[in-house]
C-alpha atoms as a PDB file:
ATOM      1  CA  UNK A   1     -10.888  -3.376 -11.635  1.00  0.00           C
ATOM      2  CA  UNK A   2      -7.251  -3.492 -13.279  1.00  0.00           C
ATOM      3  CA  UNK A   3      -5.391  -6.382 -13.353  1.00  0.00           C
ATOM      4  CA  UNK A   4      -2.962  -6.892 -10.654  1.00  0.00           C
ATOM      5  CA  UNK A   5       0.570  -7.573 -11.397  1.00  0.00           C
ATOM      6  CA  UNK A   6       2.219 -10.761  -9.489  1.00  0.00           C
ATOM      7  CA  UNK A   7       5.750 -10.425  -8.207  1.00  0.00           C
ATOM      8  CA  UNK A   8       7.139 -12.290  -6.171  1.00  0.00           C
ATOM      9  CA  UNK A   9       9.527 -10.864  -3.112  1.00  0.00           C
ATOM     10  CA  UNK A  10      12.498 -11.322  -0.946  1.00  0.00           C
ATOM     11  CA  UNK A  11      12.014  -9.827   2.526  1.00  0.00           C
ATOM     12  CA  UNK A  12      13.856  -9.846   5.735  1.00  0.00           C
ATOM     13  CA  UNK A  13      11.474 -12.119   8.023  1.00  0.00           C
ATOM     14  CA  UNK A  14      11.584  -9.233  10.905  1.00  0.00           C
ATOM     15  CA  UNK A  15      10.820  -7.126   8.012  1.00  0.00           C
ATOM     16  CA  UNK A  16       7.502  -8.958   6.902  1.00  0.00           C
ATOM     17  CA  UNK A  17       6.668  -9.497  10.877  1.00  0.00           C
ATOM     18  CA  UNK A  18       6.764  -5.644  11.409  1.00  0.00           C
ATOM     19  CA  UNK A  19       4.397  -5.535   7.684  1.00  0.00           C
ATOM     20  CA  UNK A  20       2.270  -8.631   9.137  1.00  0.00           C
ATOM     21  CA  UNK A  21       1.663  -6.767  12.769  1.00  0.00           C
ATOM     22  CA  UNK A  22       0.807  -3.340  11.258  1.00  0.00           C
ATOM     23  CA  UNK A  23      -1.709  -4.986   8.482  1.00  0.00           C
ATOM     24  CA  UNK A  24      -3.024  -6.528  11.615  1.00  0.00           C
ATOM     25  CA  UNK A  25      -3.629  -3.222  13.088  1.00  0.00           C
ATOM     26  CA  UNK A  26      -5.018  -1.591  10.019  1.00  0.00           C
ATOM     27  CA  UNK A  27      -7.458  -4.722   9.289  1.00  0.00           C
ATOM     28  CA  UNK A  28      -5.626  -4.993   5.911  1.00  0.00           C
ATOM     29  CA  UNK A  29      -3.830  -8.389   4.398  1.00  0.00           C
ATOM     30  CA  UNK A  30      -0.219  -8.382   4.244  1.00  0.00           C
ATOM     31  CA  UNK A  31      -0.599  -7.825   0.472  1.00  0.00           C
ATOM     32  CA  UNK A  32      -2.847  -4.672   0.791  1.00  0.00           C
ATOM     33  CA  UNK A  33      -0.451  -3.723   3.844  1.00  0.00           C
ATOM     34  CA  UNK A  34       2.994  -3.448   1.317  1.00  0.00           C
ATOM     35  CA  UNK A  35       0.540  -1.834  -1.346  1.00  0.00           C
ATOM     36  CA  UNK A  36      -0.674   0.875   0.878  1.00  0.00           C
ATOM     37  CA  UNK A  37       3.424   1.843   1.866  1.00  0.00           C
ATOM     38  CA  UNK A  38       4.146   1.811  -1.823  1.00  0.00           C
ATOM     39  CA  UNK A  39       1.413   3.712  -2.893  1.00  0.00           C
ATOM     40  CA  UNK A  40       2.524   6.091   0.051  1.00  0.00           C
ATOM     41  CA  UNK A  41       6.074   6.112  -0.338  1.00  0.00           C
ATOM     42  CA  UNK A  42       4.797   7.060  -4.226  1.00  0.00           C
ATOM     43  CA  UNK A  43       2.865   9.743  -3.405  1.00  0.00           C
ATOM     44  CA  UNK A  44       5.176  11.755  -1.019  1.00  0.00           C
ATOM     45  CA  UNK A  45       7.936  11.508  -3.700  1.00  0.00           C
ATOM     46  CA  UNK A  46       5.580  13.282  -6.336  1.00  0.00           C
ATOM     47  CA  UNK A  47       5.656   9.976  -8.405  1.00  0.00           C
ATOM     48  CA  UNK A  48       2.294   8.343  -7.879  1.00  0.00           C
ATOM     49  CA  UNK A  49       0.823   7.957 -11.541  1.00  0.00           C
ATOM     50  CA  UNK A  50      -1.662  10.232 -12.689  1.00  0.00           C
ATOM     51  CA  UNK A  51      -4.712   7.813 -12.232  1.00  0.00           C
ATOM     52  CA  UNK A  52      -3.674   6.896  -9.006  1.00  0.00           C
ATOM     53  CA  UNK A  53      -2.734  10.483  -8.178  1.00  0.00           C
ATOM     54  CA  UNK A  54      -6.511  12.062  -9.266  1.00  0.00           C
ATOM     55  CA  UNK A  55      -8.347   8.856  -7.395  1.00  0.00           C
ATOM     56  CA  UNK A  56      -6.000  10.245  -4.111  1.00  0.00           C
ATOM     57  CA  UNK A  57      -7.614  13.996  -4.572  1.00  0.00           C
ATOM     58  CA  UNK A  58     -11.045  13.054  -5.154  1.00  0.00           C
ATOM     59  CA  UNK A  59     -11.878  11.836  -1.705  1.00  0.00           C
ATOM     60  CA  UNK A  60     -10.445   8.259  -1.827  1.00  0.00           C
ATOM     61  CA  UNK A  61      -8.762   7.735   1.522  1.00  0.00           C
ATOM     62  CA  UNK A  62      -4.916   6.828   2.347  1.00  0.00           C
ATOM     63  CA  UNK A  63      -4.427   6.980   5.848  1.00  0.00           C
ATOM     64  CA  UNK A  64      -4.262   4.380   7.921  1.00  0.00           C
ATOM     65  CA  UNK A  65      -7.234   2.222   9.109  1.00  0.00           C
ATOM     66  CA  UNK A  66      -8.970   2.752   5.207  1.00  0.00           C
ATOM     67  CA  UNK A  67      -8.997  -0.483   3.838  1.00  0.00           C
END
């Protein structure tokens, strides 16, 4: 697996409760929660990178409730 990169960020705190409750829904961590909606947000904009973009097509899934 790639490295991660660390980055520390400045939300709104009803911002990260609305993240926290839907990662709660989805089973996911907070983390994987704001990766999954940047990875989406990515996508639908036509700028996910090509790795990422391939893995996407070849069966790996996105929508909610896939960890």
């Amino acid at each position: 697996m790639a490295k991660r990169k660390q980055y520390p960020l400045r939300v709104d705190p009803e911002i990260w409760d609305a993240v926290q409750r839907w990662a709660d829904d989805e089973m996911r961590s907070a983390n994987g929660q704001v990766e999954w909606i940047l990875r989406r947000a990515l996508k639908d904009a036509g700028r996910l990178p090509k790795r990422q973009a391939s893995a996407s097509s070849s069966g790996e899934k996105d929508e909610p409730g896939a960890a």
